[in-house]
PDB file of N, CA and C in Angstrom:
ATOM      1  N   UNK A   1      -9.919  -4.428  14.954  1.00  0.00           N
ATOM      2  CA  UNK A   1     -10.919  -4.957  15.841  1.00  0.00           C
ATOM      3  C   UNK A   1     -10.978  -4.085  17.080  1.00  0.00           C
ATOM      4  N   UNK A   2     -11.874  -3.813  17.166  1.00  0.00           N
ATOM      5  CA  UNK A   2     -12.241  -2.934  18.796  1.00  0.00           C
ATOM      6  C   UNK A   2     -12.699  -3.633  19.657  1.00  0.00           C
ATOM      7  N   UNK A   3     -11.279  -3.485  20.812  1.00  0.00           N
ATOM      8  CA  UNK A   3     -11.106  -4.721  21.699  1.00  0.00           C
ATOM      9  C   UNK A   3     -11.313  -3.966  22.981  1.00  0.00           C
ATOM     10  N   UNK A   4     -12.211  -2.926  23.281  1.00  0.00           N
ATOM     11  CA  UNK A   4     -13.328  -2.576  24.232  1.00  0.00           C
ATOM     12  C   UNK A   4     -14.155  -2.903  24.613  1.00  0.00           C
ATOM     13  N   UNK A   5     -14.998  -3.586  23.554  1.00  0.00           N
ATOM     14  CA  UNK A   5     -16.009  -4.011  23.900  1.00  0.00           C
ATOM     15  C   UNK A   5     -16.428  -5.696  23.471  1.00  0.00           C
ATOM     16  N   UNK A   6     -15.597  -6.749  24.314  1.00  0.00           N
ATOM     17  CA  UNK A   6     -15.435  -7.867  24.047  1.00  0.00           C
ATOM     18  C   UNK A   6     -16.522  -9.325  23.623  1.00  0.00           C
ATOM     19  N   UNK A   7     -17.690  -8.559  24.442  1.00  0.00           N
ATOM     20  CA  UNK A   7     -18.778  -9.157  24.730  1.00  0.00           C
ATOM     21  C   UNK A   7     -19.435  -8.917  23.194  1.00  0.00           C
ATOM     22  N   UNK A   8     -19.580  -7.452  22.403  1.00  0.00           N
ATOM     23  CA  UNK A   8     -20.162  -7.568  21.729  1.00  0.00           C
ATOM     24  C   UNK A   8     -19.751  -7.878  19.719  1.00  0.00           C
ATOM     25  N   UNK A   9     -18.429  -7.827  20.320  1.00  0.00           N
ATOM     26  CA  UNK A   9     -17.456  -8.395  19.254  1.00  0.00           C
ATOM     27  C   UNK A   9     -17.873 -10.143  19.318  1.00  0.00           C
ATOM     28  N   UNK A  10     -17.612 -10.710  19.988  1.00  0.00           N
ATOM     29  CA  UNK A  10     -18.144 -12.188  20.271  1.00  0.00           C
ATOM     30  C   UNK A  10     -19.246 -12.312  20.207  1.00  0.00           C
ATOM     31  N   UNK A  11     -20.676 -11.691  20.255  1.00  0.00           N
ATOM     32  CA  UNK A  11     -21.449 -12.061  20.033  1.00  0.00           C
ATOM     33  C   UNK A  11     -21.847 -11.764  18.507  1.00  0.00           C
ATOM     34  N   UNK A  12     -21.507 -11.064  18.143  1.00  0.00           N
ATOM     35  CA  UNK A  12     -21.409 -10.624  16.355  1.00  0.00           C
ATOM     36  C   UNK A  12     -21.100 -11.714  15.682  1.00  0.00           C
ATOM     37  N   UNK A  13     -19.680 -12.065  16.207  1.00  0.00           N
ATOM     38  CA  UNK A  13     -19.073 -13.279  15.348  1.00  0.00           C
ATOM     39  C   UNK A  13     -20.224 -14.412  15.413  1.00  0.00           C
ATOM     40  N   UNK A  14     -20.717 -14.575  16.580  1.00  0.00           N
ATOM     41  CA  UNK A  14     -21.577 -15.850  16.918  1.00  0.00           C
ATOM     42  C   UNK A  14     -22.626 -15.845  15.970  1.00  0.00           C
ATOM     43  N   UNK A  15     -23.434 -14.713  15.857  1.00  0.00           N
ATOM     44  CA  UNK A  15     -24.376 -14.116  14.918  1.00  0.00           C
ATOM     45  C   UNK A  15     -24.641 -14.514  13.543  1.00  0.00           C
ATOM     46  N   UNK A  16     -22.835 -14.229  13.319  1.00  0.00           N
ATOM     47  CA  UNK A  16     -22.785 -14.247  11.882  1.00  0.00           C
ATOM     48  C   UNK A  16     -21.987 -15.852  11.329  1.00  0.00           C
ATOM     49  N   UNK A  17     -22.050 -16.632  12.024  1.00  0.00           N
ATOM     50  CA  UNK A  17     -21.268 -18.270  11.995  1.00  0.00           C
ATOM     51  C   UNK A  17     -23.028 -18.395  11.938  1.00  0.00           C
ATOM     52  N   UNK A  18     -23.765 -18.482  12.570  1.00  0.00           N
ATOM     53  CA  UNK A  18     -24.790 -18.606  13.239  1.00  0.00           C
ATOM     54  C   UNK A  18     -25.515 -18.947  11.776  1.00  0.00           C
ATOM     55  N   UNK A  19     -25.475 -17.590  10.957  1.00  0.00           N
ATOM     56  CA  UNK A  19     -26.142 -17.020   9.578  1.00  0.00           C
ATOM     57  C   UNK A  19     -25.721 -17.635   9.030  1.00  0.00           C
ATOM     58  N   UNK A  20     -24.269 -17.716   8.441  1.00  0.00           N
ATOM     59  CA  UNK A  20     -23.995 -17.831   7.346  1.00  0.00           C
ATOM     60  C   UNK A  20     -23.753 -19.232   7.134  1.00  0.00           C
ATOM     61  N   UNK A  21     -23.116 -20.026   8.208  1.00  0.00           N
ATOM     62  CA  UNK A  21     -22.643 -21.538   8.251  1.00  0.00           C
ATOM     63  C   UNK A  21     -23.733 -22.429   9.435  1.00  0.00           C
ATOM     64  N   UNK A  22     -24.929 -21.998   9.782  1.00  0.00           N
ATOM     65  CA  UNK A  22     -25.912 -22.743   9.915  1.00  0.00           C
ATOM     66  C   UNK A  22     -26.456 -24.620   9.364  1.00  0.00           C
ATOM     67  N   UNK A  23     -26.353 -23.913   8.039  1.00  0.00           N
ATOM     68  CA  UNK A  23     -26.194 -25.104   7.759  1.00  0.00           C
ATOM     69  C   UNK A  23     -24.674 -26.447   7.253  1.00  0.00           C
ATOM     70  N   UNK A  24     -23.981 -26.096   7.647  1.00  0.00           N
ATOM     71  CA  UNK A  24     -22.577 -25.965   7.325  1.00  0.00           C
ATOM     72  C   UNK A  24     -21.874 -26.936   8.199  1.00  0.00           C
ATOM     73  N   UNK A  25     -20.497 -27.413   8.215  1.00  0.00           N
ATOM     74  CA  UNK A  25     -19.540 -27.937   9.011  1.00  0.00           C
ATOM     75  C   UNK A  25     -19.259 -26.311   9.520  1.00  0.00           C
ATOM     76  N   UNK A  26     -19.346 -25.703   8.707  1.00  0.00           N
ATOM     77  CA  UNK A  26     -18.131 -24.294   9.383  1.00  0.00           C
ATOM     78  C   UNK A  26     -17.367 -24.375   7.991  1.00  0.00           C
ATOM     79  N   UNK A  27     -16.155 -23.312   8.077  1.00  0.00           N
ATOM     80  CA  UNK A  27     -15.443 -22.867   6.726  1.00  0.00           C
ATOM     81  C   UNK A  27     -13.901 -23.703   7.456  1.00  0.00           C
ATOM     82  N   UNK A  28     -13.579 -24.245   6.746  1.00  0.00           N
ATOM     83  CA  UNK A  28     -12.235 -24.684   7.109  1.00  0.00           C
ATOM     84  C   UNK A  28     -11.520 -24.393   5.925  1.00  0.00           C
ATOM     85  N   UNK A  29     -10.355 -23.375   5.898  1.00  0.00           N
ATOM     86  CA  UNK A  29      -9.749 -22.896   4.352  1.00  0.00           C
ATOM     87  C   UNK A  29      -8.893 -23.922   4.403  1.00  0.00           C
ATOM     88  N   UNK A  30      -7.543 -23.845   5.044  1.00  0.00           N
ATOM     89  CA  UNK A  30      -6.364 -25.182   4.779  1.00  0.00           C
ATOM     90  C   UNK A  30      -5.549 -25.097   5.955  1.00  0.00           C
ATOM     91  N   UNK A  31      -6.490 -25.992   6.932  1.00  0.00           N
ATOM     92  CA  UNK A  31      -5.849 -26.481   8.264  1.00  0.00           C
ATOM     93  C   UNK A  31      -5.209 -27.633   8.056  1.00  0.00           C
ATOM     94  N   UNK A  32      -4.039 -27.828   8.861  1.00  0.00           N
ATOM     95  CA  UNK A  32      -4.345 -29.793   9.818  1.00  0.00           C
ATOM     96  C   UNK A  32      -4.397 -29.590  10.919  1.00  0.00           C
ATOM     97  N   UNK A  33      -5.392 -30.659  10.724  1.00  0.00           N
ATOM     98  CA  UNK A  33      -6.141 -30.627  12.185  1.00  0.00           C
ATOM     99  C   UNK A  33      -5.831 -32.341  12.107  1.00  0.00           C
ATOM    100  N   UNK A  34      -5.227 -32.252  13.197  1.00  0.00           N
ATOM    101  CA  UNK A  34      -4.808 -33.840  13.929  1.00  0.00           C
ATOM    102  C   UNK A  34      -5.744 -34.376  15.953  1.00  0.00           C
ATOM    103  N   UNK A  35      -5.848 -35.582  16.084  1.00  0.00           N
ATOM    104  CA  UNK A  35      -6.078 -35.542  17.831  1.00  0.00           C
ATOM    105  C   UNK A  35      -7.578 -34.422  17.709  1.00  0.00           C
ATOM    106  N   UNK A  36      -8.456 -34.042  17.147  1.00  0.00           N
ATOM    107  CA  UNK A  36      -8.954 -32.428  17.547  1.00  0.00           C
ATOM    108  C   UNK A  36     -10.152 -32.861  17.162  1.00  0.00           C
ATOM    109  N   UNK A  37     -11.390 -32.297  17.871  1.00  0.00           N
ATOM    110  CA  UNK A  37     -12.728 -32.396  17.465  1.00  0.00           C
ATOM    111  C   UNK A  37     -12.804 -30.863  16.829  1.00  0.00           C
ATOM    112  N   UNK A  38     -13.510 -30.408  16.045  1.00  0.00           N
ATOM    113  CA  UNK A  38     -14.163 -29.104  15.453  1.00  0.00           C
ATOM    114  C   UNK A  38     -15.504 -29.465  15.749  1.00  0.00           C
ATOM    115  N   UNK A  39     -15.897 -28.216  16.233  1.00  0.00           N
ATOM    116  CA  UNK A  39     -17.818 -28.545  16.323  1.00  0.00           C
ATOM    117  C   UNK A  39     -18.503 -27.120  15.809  1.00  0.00           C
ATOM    118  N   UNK A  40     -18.878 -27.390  14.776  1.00  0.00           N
ATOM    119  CA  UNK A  40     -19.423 -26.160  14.009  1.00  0.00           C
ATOM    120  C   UNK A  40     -20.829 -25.124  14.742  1.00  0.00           C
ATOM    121  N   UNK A  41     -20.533 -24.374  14.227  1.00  0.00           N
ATOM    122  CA  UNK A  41     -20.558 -23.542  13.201  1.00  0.00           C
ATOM    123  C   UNK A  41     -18.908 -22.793  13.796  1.00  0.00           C
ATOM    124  N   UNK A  42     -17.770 -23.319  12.992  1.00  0.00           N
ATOM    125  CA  UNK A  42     -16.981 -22.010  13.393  1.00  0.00           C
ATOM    126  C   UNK A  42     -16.071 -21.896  11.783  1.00  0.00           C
ATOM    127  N   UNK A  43     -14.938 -20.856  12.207  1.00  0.00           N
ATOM    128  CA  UNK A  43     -13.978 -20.239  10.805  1.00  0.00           C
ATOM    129  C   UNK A  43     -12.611 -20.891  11.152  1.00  0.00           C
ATOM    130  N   UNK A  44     -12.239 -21.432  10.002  1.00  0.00           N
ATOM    131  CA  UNK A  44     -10.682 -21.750  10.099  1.00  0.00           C
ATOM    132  C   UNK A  44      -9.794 -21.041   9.369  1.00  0.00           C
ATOM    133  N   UNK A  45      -9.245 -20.252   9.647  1.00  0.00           N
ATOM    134  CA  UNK A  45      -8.273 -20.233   8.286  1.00  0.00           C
ATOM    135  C   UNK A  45      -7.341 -20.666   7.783  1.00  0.00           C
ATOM    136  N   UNK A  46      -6.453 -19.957   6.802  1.00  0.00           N
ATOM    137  CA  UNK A  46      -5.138 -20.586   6.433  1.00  0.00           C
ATOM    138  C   UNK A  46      -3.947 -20.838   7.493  1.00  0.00           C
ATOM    139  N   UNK A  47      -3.665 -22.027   7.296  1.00  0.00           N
ATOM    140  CA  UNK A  47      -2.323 -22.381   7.373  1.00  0.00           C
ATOM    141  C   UNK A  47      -2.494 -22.627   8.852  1.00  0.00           C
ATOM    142  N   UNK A  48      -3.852 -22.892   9.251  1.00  0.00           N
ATOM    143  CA  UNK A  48      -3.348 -22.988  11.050  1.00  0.00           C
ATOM    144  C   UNK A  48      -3.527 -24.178  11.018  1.00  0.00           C
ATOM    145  N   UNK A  49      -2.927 -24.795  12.349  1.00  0.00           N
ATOM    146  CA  UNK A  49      -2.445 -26.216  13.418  1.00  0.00           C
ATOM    147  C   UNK A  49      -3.004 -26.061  14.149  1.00  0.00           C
ATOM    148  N   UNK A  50      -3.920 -27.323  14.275  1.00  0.00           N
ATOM    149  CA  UNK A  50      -4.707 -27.714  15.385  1.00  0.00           C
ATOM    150  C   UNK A  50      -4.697 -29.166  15.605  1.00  0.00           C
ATOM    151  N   UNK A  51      -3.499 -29.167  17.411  1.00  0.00           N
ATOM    152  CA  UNK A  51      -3.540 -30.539  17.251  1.00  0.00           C
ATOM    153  C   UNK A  51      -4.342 -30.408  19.189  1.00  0.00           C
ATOM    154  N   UNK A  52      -4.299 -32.015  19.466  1.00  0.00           N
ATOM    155  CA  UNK A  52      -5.236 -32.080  20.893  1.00  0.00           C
ATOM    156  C   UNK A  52      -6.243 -31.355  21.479  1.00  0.00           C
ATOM    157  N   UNK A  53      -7.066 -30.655  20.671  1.00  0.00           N
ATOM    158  CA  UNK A  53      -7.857 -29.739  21.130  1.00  0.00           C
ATOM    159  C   UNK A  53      -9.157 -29.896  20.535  1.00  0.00           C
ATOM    160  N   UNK A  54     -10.245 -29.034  20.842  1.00  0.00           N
ATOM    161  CA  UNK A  54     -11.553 -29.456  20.634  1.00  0.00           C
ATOM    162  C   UNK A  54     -11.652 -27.542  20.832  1.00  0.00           C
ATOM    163  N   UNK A  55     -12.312 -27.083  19.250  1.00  0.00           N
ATOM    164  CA  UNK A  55     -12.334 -26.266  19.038  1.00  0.00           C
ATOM    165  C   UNK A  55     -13.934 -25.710  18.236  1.00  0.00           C
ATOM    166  N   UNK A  56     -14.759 -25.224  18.948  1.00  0.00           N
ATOM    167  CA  UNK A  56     -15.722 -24.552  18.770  1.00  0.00           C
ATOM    168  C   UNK A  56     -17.161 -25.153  19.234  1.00  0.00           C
ATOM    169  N   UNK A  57     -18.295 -24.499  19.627  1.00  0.00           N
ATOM    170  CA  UNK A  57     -18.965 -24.305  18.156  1.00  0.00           C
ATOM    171  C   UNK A  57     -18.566 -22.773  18.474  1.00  0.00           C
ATOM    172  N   UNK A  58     -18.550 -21.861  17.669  1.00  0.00           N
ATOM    173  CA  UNK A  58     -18.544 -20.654  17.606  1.00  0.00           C
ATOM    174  C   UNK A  58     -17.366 -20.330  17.524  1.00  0.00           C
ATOM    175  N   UNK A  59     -16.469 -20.766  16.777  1.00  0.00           N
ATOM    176  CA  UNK A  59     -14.994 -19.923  16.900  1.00  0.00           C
ATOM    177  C   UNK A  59     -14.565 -19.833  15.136  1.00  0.00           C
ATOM    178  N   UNK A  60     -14.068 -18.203  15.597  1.00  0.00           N
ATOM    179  CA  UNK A  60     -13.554 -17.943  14.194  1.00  0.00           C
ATOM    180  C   UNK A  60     -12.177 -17.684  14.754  1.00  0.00           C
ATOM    181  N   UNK A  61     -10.941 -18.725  13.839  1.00  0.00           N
ATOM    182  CA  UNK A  61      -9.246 -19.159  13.723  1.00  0.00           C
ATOM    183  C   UNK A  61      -8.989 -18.023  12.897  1.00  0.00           C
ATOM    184  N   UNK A  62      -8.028 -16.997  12.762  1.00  0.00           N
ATOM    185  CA  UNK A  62      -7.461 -16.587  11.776  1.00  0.00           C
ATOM    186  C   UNK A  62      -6.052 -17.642  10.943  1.00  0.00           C
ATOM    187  N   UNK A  63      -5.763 -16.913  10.085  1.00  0.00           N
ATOM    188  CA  UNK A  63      -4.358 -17.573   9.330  1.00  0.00           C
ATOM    189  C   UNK A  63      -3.554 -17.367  10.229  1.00  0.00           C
ATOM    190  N   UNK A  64      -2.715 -18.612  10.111  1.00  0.00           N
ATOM    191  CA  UNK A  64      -1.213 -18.779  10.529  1.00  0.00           C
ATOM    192  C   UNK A  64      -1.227 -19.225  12.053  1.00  0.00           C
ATOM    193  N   UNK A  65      -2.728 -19.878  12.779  1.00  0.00           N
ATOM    194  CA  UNK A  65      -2.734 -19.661  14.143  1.00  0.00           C
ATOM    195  C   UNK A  65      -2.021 -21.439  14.556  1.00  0.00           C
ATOM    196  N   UNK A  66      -1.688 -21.175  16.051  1.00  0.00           N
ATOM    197  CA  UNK A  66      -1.689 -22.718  16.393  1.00  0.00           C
ATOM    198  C   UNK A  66      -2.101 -23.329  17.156  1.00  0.00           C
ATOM    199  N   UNK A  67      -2.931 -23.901  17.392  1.00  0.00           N
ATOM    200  CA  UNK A  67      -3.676 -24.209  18.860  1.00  0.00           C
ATOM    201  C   UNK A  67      -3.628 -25.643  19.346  1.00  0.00           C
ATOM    202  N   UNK A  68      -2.702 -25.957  20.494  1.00  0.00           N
ATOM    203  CA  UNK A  68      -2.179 -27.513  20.693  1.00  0.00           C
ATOM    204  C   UNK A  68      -2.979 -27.734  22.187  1.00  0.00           C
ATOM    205  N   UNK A  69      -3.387 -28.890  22.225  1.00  0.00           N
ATOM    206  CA  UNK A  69      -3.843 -29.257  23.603  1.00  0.00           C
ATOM    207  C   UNK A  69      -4.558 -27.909  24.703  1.00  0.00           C
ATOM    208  N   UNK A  70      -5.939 -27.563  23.550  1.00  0.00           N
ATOM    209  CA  UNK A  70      -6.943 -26.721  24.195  1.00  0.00           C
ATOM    210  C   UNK A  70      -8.207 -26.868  24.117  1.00  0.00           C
ATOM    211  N   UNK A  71      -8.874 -25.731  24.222  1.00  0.00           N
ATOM    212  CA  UNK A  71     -10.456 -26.212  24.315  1.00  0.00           C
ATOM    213  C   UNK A  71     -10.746 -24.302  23.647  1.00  0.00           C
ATOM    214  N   UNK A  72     -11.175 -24.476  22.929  1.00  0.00           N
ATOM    215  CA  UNK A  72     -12.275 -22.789  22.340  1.00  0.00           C
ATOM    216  C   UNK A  72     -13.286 -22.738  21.948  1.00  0.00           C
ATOM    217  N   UNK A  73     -13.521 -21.996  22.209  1.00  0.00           N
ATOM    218  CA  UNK A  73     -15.386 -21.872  21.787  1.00  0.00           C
ATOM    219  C   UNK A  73     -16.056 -20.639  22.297  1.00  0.00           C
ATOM    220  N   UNK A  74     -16.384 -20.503  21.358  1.00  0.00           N
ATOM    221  CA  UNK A  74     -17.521 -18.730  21.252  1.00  0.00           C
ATOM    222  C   UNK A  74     -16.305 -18.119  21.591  1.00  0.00           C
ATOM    223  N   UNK A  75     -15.257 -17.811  20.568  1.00  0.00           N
ATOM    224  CA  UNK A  75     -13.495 -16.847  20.269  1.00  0.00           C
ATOM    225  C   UNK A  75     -13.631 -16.816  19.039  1.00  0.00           C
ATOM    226  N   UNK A  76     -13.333 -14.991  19.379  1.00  0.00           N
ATOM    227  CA  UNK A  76     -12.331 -14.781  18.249  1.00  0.00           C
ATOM    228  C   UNK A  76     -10.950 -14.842  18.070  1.00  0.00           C
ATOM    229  N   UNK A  77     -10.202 -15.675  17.384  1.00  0.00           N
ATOM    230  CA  UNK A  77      -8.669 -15.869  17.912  1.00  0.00           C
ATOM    231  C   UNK A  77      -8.235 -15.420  16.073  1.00  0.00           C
ATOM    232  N   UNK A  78      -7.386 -13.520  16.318  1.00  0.00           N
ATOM    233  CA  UNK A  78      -6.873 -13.193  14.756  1.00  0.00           C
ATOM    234  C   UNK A  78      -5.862 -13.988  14.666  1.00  0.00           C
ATOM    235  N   UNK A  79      -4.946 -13.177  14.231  1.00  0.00           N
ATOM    236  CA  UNK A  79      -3.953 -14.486  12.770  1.00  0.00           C
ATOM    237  C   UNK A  79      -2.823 -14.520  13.891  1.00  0.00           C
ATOM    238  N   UNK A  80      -1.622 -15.401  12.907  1.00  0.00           N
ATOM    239  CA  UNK A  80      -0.211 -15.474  13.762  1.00  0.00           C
ATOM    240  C   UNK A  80      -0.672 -15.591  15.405  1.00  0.00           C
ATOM    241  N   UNK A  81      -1.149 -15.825  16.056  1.00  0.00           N
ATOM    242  CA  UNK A  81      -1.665 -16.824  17.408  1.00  0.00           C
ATOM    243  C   UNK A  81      -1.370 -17.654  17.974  1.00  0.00           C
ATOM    244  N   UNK A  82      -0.298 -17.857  19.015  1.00  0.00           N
ATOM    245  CA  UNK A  82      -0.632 -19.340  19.538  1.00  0.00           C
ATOM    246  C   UNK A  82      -1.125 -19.564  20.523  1.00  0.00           C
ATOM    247  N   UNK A  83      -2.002 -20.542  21.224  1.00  0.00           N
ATOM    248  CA  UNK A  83      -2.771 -21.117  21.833  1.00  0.00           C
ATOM    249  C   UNK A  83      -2.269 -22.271  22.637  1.00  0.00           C
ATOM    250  N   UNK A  84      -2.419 -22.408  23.803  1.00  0.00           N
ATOM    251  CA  UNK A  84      -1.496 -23.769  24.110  1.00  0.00           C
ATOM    252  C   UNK A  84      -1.939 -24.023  25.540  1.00  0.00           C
ATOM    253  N   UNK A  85      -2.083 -25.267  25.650  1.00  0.00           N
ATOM    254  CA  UNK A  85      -2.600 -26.285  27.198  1.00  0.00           C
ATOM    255  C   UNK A  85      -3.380 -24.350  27.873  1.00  0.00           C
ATOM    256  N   UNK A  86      -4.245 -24.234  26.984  1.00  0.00           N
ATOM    257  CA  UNK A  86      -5.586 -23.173  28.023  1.00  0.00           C
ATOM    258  C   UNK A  86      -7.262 -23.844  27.349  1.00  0.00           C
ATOM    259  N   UNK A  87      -8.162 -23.303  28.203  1.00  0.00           N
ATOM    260  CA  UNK A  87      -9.546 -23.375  28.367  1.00  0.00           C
ATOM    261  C   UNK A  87      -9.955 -22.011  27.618  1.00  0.00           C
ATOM    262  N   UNK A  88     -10.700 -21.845  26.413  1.00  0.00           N
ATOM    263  CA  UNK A  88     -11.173 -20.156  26.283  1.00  0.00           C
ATOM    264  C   UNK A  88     -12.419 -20.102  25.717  1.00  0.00           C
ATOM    265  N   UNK A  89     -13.425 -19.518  26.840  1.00  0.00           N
ATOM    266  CA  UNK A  89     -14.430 -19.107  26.007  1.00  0.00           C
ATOM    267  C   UNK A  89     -15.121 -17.575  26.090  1.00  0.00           C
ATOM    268  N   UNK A  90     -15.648 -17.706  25.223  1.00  0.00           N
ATOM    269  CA  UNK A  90     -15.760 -15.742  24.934  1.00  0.00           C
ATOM    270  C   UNK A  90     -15.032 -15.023  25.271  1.00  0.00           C
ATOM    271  N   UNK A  91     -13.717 -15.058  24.233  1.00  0.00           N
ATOM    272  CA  UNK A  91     -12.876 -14.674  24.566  1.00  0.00           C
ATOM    273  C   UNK A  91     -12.392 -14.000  23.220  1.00  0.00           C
ATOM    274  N   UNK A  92     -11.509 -13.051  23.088  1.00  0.00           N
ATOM    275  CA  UNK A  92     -10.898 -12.412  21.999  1.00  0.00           C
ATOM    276  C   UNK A  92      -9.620 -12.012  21.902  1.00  0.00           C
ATOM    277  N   UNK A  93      -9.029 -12.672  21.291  1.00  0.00           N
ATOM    278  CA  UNK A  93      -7.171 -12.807  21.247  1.00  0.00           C
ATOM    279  C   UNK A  93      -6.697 -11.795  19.914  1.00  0.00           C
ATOM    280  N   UNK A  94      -6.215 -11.031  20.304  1.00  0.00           N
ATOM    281  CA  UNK A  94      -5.564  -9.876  18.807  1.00  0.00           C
ATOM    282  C   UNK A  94      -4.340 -11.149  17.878  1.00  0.00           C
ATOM    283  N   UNK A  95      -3.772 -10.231  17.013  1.00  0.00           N
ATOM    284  CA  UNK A  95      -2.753 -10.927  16.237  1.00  0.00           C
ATOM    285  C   UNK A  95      -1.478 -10.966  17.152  1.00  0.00           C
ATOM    286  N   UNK A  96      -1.120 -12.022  16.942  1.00  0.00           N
ATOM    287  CA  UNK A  96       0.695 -12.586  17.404  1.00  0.00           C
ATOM    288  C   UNK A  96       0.600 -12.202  18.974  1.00  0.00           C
ATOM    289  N   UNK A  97      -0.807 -12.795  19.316  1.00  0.00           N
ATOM    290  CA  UNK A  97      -0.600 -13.579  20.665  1.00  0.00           C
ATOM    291  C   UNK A  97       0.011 -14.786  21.219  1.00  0.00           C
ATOM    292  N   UNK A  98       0.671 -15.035  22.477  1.00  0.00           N
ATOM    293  CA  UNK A  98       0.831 -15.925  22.443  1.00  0.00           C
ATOM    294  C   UNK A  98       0.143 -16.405  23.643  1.00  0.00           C
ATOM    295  N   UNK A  99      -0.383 -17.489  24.250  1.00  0.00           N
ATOM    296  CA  UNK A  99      -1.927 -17.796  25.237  1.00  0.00           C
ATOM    297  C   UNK A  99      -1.632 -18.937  25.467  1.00  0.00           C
ATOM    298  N   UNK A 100      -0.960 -19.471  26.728  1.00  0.00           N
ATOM    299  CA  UNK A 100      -1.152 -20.679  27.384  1.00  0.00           C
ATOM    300  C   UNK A 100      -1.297 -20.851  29.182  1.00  0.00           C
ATOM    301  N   UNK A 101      -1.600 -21.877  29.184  1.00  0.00           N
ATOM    302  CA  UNK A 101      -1.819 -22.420  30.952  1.00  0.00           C
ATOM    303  C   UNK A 101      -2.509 -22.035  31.489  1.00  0.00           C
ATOM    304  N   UNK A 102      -3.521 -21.271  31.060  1.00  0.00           N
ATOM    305  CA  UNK A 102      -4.873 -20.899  31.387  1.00  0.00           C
ATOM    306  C   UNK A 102      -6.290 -21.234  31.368  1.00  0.00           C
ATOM    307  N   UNK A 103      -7.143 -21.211  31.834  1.00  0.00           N
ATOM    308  CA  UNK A 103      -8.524 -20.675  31.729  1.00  0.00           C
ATOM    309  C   UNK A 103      -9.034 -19.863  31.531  1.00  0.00           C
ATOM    310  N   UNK A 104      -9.668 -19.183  30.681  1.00  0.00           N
ATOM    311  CA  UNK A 104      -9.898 -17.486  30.598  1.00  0.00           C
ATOM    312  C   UNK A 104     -10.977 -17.292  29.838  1.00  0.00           C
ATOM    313  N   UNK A 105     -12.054 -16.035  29.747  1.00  0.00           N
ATOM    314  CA  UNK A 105     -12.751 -15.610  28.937  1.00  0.00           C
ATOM    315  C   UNK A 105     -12.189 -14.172  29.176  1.00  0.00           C
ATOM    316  N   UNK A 106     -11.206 -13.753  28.021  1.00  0.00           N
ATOM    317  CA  UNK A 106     -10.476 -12.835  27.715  1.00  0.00           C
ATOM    318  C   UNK A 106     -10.376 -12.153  26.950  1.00  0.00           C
ATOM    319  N   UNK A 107      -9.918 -10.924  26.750  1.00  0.00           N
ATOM    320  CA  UNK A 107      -9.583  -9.317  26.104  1.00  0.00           C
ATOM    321  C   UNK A 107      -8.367  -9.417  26.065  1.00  0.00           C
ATOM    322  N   UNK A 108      -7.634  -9.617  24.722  1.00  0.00           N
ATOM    323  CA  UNK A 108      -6.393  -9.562  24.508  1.00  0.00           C
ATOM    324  C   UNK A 108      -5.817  -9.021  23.474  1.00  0.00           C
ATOM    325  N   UNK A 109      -5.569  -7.346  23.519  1.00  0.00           N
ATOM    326  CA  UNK A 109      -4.508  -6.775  22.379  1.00  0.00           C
ATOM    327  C   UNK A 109      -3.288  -7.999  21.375  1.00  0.00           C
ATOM    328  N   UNK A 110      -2.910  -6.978  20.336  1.00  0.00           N
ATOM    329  CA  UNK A 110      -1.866  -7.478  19.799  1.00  0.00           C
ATOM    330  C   UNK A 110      -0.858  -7.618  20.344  1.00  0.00           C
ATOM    331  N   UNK A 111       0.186  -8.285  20.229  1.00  0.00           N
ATOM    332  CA  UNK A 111       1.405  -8.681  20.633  1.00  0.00           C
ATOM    333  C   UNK A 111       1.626  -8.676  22.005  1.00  0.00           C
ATOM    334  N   UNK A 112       0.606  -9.852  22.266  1.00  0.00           N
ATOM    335  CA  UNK A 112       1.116 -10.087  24.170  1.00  0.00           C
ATOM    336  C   UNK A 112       1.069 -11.509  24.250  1.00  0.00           C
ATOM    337  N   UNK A 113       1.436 -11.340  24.916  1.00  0.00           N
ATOM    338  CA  UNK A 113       2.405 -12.749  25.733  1.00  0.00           C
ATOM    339  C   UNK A 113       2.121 -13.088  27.059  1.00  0.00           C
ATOM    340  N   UNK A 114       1.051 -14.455  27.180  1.00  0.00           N
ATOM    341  CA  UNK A 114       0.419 -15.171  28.130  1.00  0.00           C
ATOM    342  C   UNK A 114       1.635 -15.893  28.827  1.00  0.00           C
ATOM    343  N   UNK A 115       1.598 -16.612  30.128  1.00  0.00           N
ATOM    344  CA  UNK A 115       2.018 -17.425  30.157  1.00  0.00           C
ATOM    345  C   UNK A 115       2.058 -18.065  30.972  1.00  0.00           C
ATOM    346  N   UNK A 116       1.227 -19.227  31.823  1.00  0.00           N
ATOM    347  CA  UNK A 116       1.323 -19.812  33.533  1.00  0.00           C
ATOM    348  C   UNK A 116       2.371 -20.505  33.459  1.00  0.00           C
TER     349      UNK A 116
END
């Protein structure tokens, strides 16, 4: 993912949720989702946790993510991710982030580590 140009990576994704799951809940592969609103059009993937949070319209989850007591929408958040007590919109999180106590519409490489 080319994480230069954040704005137009997020709006792509939006584009293409937009297209393809229009008419749709969104793709949910094999979440639990507990406590959590989903508001479509967004992507879930495998194996992620989503508890207290209210997640999309516009967000594509990679596998393995976890997102507890947040809010996302119009994000791309890749795989292995965690997410925790933050606000994110248009925002783009790389793999085996970890993202809490924030507010943010953010640019975030692989392997970094948030933390208020």
């Amino acid at each position: 993912m080319n994480f230069g140009n954040k704005d137009a990576n997020v709006d792509t994704n939006k584009r293409i949720l937009e297209t393809y799951f229009s008419n749709e809940k969104g793709s949910v592969q094999a979440a639990e989702i507990s406590d959590s609103k989903v508001i479509p059009p967004c992507f879930i993937g495998k194996n992620v946790k989503i508890s207290g949070s209210v997640v999309g319209p516009f967000a594509s989850i990679g596998d393995n993510c976890v997102i507890e007591n947040s809010s996302v929408e119009n994000c791309i958040i890749q795989t292995n991710t965690r997410v925790k007590n933050a606000t994110l919109s248009n925002s783009l999180l790389g793999n085996y982030v970890e993202f809490s106590g924030r507010t943010a519409a953010a640019s975030i490489g692989d392997y970094i580590t948030i933390k208020n």
